[in-house]
PDB file of N, CA and C in Angstrom:
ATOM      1  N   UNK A   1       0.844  -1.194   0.000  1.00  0.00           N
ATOM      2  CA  UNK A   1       0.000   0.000   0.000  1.00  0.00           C
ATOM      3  C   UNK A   1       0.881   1.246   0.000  1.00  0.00           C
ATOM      4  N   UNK A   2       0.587   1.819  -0.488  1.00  0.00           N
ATOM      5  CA  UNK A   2       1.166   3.270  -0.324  1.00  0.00           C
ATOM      6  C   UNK A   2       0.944   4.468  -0.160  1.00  0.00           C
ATOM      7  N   UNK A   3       0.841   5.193   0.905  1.00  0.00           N
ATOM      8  CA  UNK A   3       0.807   6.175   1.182  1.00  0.00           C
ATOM      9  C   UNK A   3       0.580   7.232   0.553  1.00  0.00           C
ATOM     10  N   UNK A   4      -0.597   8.080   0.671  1.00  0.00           N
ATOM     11  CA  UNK A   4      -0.873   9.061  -0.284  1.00  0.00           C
ATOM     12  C   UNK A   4      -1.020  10.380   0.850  1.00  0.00           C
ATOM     13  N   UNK A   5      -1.297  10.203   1.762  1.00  0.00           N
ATOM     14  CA  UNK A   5      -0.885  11.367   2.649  1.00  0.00           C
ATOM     15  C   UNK A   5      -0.147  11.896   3.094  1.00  0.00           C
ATOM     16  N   UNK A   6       0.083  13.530   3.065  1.00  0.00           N
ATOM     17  CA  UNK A   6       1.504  14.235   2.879  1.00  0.00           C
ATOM     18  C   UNK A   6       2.432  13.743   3.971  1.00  0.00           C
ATOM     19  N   UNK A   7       1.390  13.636   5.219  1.00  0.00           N
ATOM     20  CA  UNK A   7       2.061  13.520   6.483  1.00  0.00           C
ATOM     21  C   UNK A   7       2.638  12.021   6.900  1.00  0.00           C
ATOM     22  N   UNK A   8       1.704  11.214   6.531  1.00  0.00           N
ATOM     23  CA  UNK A   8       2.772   9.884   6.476  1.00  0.00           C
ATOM     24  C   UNK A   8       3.746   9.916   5.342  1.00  0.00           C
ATOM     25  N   UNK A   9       3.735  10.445   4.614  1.00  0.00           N
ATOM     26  CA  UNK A   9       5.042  10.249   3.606  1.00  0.00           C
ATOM     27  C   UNK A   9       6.098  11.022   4.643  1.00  0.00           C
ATOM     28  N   UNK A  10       6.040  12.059   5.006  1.00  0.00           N
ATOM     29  CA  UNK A  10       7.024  13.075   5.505  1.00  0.00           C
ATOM     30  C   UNK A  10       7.360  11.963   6.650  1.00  0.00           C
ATOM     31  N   UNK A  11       6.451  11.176   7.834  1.00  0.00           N
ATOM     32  CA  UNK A  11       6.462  10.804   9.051  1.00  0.00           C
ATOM     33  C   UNK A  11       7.996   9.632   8.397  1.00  0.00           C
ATOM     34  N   UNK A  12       7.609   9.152   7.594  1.00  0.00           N
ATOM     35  CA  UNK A  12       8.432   7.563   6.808  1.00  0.00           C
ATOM     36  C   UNK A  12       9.680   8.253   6.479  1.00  0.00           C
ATOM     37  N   UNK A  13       9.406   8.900   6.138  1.00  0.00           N
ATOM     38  CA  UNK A  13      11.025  10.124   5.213  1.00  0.00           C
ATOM     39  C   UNK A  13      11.504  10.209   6.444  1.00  0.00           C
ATOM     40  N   UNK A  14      11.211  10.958   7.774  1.00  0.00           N
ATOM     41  CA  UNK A  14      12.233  11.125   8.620  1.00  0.00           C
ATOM     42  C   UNK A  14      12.390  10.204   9.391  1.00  0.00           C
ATOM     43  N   UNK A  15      11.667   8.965   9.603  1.00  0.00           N
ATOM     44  CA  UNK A  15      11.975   8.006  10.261  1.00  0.00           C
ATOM     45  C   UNK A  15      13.313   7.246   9.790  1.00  0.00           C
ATOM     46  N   UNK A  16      13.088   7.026   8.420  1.00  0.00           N
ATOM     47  CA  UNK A  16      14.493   6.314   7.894  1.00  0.00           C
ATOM     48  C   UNK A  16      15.378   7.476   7.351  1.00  0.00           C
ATOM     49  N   UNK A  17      15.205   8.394   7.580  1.00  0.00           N
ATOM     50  CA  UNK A  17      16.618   9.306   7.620  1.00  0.00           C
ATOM     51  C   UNK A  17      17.120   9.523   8.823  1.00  0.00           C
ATOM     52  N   UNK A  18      16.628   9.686   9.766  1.00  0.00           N
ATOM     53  CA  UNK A  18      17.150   9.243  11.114  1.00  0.00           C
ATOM     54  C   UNK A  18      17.504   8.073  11.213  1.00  0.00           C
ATOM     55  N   UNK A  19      16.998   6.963  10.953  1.00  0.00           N
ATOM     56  CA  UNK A  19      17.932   5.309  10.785  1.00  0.00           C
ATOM     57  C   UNK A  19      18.723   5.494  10.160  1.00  0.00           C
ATOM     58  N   UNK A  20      19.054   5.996   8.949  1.00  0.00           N
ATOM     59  CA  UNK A  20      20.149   5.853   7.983  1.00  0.00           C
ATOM     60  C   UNK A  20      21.569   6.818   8.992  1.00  0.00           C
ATOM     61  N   UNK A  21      21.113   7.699   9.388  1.00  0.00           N
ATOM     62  CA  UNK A  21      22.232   8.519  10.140  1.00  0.00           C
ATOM     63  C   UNK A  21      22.322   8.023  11.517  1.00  0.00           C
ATOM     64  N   UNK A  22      21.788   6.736  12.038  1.00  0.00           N
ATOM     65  CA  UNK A  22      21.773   6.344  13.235  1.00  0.00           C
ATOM     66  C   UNK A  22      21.483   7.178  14.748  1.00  0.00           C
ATOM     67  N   UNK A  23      20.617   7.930  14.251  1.00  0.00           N
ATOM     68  CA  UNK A  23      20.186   8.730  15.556  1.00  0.00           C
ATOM     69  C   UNK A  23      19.280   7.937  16.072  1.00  0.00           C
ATOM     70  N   UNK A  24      18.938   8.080  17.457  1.00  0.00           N
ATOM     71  CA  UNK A  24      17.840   7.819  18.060  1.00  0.00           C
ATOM     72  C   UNK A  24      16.970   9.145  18.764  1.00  0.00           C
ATOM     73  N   UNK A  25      17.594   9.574  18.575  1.00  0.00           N
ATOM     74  CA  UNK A  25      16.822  11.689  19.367  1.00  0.00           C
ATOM     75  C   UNK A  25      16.870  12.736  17.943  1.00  0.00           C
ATOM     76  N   UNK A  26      16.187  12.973  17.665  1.00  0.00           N
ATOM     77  CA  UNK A  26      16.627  14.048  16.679  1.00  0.00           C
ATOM     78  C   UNK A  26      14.933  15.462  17.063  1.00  0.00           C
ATOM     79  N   UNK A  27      14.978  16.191  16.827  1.00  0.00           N
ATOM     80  CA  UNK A  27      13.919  17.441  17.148  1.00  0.00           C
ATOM     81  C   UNK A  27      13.234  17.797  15.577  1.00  0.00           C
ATOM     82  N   UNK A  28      12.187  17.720  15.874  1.00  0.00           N
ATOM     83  CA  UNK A  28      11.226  18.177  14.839  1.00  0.00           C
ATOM     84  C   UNK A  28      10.572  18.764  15.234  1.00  0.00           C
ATOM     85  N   UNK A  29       9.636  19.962  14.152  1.00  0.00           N
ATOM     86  CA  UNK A  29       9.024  20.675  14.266  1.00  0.00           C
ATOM     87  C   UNK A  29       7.882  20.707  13.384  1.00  0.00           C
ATOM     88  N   UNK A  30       6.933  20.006  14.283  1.00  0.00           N
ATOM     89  CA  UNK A  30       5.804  19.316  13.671  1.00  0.00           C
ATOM     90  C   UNK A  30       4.601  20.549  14.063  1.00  0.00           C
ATOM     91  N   UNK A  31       4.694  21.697  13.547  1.00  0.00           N
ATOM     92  CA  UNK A  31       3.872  23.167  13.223  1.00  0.00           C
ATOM     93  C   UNK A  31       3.197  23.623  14.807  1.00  0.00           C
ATOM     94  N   UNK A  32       3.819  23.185  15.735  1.00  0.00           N
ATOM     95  CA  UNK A  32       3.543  23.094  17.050  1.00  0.00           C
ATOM     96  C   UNK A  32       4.048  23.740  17.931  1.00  0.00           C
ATOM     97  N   UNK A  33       5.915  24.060  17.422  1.00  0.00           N
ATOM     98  CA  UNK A  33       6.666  24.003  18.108  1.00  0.00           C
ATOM     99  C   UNK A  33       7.683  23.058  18.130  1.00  0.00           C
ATOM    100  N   UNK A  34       8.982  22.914  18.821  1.00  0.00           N
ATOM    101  CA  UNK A  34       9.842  22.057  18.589  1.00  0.00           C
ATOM    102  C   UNK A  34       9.409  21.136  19.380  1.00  0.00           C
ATOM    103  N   UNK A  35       9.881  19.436  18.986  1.00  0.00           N
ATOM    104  CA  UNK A  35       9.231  18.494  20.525  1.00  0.00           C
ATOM    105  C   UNK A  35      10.203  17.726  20.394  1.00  0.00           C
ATOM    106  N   UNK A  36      10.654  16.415  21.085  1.00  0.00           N
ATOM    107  CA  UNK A  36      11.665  16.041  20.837  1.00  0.00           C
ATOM    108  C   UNK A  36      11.258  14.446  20.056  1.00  0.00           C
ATOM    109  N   UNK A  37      11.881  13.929  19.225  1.00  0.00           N
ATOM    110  CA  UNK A  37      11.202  12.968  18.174  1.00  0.00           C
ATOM    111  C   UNK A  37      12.397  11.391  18.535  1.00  0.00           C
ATOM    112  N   UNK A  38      11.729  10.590  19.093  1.00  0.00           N
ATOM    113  CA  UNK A  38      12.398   8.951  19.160  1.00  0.00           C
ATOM    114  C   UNK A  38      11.686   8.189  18.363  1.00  0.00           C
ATOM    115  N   UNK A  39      12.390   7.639  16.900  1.00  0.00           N
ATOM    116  CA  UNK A  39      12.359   6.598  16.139  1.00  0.00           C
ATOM    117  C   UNK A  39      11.658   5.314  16.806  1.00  0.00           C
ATOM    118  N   UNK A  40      12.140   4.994  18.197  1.00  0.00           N
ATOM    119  CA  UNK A  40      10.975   4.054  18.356  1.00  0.00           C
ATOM    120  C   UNK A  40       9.817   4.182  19.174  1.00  0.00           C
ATOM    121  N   UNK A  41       9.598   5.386  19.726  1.00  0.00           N
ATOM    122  CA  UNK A  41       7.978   6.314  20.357  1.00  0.00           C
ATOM    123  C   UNK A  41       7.723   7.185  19.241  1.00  0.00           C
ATOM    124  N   UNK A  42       7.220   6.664  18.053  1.00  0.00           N
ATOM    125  CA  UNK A  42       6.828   7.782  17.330  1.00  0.00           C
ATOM    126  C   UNK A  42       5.357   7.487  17.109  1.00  0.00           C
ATOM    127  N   UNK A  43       5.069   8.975  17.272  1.00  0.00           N
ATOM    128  CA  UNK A  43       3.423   8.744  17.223  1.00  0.00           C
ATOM    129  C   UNK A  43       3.251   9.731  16.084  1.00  0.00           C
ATOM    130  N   UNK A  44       2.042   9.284  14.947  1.00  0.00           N
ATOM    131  CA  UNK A  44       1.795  10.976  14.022  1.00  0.00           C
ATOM    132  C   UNK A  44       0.952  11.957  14.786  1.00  0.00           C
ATOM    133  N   UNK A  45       0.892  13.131  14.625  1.00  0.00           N
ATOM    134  CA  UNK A  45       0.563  13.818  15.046  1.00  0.00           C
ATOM    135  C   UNK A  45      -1.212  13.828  14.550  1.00  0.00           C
TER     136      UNK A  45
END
């Protein structure tokens, strides 16, 4: 299946760009404010 919503595409994009660079903490700014973002507690907004 694939994803046609902006926000799960974006959610997938930074999940495995954070895997690929091996972070586990990285900060996003999900139109909220900054929050702090863990690859394996990720919830969409």
């Amino acid at each position: 299946m694939v994803p046609t919503d902006g926000s799960e595409l974006a959610r997938r994009a930074l999940e495995e760009a954070c895997t690929i660079a091996g972070l586990t903490d990285a900060t996003i700014n999900d139109g909220d404010g900054l929050r702090p973002y863990n690859r394996n507690s990720f919830e969409a907004p």
